[in-house]
Protein backbone atom coordinates (compact mmCIF):
# COMPACT_ATOMS: atom_id res chain seq x y z
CA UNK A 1 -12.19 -13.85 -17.79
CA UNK A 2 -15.14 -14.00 -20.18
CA UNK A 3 -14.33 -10.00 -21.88
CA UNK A 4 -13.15 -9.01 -25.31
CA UNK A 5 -9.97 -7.76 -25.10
CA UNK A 6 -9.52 -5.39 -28.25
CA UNK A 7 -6.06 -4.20 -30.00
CA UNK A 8 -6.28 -0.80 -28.96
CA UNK A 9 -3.54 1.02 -26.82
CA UNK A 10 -3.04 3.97 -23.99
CA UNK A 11 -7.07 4.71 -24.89
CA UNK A 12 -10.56 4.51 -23.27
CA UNK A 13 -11.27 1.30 -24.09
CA UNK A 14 -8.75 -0.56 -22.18
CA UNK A 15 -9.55 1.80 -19.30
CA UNK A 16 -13.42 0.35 -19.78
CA UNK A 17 -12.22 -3.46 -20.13
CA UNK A 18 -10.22 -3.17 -16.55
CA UNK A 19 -13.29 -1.74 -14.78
CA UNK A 20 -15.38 -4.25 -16.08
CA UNK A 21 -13.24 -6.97 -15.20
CA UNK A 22 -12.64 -5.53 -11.76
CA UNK A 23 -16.51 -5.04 -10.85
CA UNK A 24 -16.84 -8.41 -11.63
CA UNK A 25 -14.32 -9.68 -9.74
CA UNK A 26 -14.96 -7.66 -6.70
CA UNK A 27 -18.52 -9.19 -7.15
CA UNK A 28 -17.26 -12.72 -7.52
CA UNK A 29 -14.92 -12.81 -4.82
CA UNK A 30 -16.33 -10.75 -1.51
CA UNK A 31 -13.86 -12.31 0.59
CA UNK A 32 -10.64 -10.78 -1.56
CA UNK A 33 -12.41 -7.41 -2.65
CA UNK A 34 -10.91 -4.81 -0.68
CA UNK A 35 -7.11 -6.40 -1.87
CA UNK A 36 -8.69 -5.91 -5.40
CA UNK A 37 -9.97 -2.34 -4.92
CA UNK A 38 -6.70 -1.35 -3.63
CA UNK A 39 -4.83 -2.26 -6.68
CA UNK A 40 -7.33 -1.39 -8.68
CA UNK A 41 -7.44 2.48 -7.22
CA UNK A 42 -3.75 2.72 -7.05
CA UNK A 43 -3.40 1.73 -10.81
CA UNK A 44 -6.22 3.63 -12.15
CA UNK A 45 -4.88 6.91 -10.63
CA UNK A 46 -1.15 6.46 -12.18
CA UNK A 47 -0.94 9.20 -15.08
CA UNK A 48 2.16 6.92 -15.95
CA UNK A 49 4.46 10.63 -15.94
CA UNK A 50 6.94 8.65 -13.87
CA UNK A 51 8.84 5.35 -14.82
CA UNK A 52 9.65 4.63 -10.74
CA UNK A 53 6.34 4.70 -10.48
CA UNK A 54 5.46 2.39 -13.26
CA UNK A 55 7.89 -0.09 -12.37
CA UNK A 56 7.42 -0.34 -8.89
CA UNK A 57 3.45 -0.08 -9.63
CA UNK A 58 3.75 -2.95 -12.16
CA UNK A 59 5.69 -5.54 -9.72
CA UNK A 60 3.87 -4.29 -6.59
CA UNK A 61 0.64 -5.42 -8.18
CA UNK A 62 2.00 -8.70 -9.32
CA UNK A 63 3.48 -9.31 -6.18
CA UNK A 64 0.37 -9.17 -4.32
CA UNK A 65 -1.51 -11.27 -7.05
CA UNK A 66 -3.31 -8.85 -8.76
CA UNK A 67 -2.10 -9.14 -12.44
CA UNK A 68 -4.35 -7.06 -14.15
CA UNK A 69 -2.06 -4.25 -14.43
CA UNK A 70 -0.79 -5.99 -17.48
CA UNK A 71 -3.83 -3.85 -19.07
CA UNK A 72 -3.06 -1.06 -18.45
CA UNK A 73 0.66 -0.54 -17.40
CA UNK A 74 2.40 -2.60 -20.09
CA UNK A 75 2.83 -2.62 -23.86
CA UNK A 76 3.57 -5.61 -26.36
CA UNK A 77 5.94 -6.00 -29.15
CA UNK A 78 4.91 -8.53 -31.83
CA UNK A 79 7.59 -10.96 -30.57
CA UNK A 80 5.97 -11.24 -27.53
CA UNK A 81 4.20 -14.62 -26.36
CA UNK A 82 0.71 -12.50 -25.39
CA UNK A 83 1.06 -11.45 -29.25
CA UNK A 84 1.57 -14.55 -30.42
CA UNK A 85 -1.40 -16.19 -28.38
CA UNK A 86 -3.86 -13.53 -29.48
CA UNK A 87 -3.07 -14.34 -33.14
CA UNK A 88 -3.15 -17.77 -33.00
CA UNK A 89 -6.29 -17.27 -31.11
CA UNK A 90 -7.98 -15.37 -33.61
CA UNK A 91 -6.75 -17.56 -36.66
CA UNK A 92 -8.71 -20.16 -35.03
CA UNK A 93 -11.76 -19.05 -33.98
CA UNK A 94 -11.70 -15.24 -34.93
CA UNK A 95 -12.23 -13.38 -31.75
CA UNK A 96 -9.62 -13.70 -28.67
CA UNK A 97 -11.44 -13.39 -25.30
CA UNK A 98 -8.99 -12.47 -22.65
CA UNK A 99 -6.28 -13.25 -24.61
CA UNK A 100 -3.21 -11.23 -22.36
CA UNK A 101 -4.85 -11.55 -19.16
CA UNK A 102 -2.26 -13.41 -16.75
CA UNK A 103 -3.98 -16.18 -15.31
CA UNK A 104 -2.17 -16.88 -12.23
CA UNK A 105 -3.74 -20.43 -11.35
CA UNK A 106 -2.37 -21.65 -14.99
CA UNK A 107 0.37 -19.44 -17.06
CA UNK A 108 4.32 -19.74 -15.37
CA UNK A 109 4.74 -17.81 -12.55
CA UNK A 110 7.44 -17.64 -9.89
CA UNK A 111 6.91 -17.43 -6.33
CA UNK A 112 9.24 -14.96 -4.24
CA UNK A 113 9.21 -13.80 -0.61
CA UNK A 114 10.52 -9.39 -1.46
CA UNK A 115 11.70 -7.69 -4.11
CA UNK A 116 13.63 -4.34 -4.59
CA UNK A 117 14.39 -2.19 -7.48
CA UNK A 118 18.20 -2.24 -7.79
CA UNK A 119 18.73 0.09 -10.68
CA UNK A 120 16.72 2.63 -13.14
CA UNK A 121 18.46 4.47 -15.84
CA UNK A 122 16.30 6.34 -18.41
CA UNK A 123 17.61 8.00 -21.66
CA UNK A 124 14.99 10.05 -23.86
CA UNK A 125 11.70 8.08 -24.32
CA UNK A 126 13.58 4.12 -23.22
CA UNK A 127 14.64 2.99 -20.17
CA UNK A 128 15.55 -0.13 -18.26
CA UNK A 129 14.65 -0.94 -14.62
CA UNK A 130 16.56 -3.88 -12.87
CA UNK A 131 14.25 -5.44 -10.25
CA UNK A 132 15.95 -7.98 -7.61
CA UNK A 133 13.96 -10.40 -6.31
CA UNK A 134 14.09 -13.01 -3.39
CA UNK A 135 13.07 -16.38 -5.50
CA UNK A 136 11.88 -19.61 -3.84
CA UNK A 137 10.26 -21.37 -6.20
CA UNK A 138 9.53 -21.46 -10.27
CA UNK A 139 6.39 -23.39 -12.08
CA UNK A 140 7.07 -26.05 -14.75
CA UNK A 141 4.09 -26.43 -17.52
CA UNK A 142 0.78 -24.45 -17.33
CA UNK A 143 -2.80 -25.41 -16.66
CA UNK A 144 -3.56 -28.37 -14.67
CA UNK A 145 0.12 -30.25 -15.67
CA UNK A 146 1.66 -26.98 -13.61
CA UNK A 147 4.29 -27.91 -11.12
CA UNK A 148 5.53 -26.00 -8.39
CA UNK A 149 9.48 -26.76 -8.00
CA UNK A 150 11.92 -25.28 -5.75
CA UNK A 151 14.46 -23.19 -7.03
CA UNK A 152 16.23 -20.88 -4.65
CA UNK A 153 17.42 -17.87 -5.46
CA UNK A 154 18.04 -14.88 -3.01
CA UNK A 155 19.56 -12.07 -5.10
CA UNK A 156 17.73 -13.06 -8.59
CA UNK A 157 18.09 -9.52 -11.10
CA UNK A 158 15.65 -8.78 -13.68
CA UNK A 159 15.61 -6.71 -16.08
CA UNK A 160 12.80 -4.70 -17.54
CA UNK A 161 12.88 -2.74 -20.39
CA UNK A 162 10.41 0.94 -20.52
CA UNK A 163 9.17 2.84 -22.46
CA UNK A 164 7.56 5.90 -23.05
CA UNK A 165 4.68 6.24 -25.45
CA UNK A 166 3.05 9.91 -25.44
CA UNK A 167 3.97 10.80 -21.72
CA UNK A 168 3.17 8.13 -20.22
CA UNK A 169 5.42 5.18 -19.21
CA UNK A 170 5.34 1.30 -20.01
CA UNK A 171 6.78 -1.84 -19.17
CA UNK A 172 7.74 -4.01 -22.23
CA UNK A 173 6.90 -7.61 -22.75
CA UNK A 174 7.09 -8.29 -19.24
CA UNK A 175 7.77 -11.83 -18.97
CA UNK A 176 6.38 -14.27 -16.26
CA UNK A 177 4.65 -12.74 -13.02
CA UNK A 178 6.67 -12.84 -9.50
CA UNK A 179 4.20 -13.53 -7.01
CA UNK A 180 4.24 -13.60 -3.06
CA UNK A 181 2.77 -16.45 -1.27
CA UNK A 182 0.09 -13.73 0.15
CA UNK A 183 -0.36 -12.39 -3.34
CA UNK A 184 -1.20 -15.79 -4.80
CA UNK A 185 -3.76 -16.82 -1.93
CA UNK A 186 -4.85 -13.22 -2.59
CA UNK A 187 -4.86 -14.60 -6.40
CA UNK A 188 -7.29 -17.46 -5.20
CA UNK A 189 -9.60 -15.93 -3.14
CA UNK A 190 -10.20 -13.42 -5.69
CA UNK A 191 -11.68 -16.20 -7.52
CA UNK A 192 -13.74 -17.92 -4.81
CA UNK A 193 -16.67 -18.22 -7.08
CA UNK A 194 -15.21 -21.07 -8.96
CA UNK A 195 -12.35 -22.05 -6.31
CA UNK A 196 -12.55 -22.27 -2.92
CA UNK A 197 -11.39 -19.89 -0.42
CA UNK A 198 -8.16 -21.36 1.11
CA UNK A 199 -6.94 -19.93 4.37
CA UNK A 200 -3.88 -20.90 6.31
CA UNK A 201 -3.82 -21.70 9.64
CA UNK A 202 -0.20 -22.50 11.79
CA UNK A 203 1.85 -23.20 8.85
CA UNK A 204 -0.99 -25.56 7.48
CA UNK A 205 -3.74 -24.88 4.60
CA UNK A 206 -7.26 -25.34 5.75
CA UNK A 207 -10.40 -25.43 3.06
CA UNK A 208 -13.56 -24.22 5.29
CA UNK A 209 -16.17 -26.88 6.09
CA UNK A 210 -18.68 -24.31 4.30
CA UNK A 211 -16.88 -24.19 1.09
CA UNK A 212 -18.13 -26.80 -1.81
CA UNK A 213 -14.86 -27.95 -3.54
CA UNK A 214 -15.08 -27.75 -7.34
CA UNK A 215 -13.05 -29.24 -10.45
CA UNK A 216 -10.17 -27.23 -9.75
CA UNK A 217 -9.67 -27.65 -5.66
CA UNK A 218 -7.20 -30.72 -5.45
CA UNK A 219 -5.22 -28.90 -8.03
CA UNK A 220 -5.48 -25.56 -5.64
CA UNK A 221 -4.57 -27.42 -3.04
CA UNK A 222 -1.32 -29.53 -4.16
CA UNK A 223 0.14 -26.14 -5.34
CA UNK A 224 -0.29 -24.43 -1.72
CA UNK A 225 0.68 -27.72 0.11
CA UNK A 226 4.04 -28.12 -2.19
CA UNK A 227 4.71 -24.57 -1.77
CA UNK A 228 4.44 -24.78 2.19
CA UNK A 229 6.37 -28.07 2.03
CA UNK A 230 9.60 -25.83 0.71
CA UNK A 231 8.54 -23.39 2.60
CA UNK A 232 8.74 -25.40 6.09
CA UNK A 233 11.99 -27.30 4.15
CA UNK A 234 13.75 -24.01 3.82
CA UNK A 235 12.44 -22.95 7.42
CA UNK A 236 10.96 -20.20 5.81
CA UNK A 237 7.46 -18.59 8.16
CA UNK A 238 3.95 -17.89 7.10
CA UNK A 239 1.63 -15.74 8.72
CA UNK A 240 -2.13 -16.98 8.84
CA UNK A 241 -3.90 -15.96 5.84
CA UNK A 242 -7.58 -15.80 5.19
């Protein structure tokens, strides 16, 4: 999102780089800033003391397309593919900009209607969470190749490991966001300064006369059209967004 994102864990700075990047979202994209403020509050007040908390705070956030909880709510190993793109990164050019943020118009992501947590068992300083979701659909590629696909799954159990790192709870290498259909137009509103914002209207998506489309609206709009498509297939409902 145009910020340095340092190596430096649990401190200051990573508190700084998530208010930055929230101010200027919140100024970039009016129409989805109170969504954004409450995610942003809610995550900025967790002391992390609790691994419910954590858990259900990481895949709440995600759900509702806010994915900048990564920051501050999760931890990477080196094996992890954020790792591995921030060093490869860096070889190249020698500074990674944004290098974990989850971009949820371009990295895999899977879109699911509810979740629950299932399970949480905790043991010392580790723990493991086991999150069910409701899948509909999963992505294929990234970027503009990206593919929406159906792939139903009702009772699909994930597993997240935790742990704690001077009192305070994290989530592990989480591995690709699970996003609502709300949480993803909430994604792309948040970003109406470069993409325009979509609404739905009856089941249908409707682009505003007002709006001025940009590189990235037909590819916007094919993913919300194939989701509805599986969506009306599977006689699933959607409320009116925007």
């Amino acid at each position: 999102m145009g910020s340095c994102f340092f190596t430096v864990r649990g401190g200051k700075l990573i508190k700084l780089y998530s208010m930055v990047l929230f101010l200027f979202l919140a100024t970039v994209g009016g129409v989805n800033a109170k969504v954004l403020q409450e995610y942003s509050n809610k995550i900025d007040a967790m002391d992390q003391s609790s691994a419910q908390d954590t858990i259900l705070g990481f895949v709440e956030s995600e759900y509702m397309g806010y994915p900048y909880a990564r920051h501050s709510l999760c931890e990477y190993t080196k094996y992890s593919w954020q790792v591995q793109i921030e060093r490869e990164v860096i070889a190249q050019r020698g500074l990674c900009i944004a290098c974990r943020t989850y971009h949820m118009n371009d990295n895999p992501i899977q879109i699911v209607l509810s979740y629950r947590l299932v399970d949480l068992q905790l043991q010392e300083d580790r723990g493991l969470a086991v999150v069910e979701f409701d899948r509909v659909m999963v992505t294929e590629g990234e970027g503009m190749d990206r593919l929406f696909l159906e792939d139903r799954k009702p009772h699909d159990r994930v597993k997240y490991q935790l742990e704690r790192r001077e009192g305070k709870w994290f989530v592990m290498d989480p591995g690709v966001a699970r996003v609502s259909l709300p949480g993803l137009m909430n994604h792309y509103r948040e970003k109406s300064v470069a993409d325009p914002p979509f609404q739905i209207r009856n089941e249908v998506l409707v682009l505003p006369e007002n709006t001025k489309p940009n590189f990235r609206t037909p590819k916007l709009k094919e993913d919300l059209e194939s989701i509805l498509r599986v969506y009306k297939r599977l006689g699933i409902p959607v409320a009116d967004q925007g």
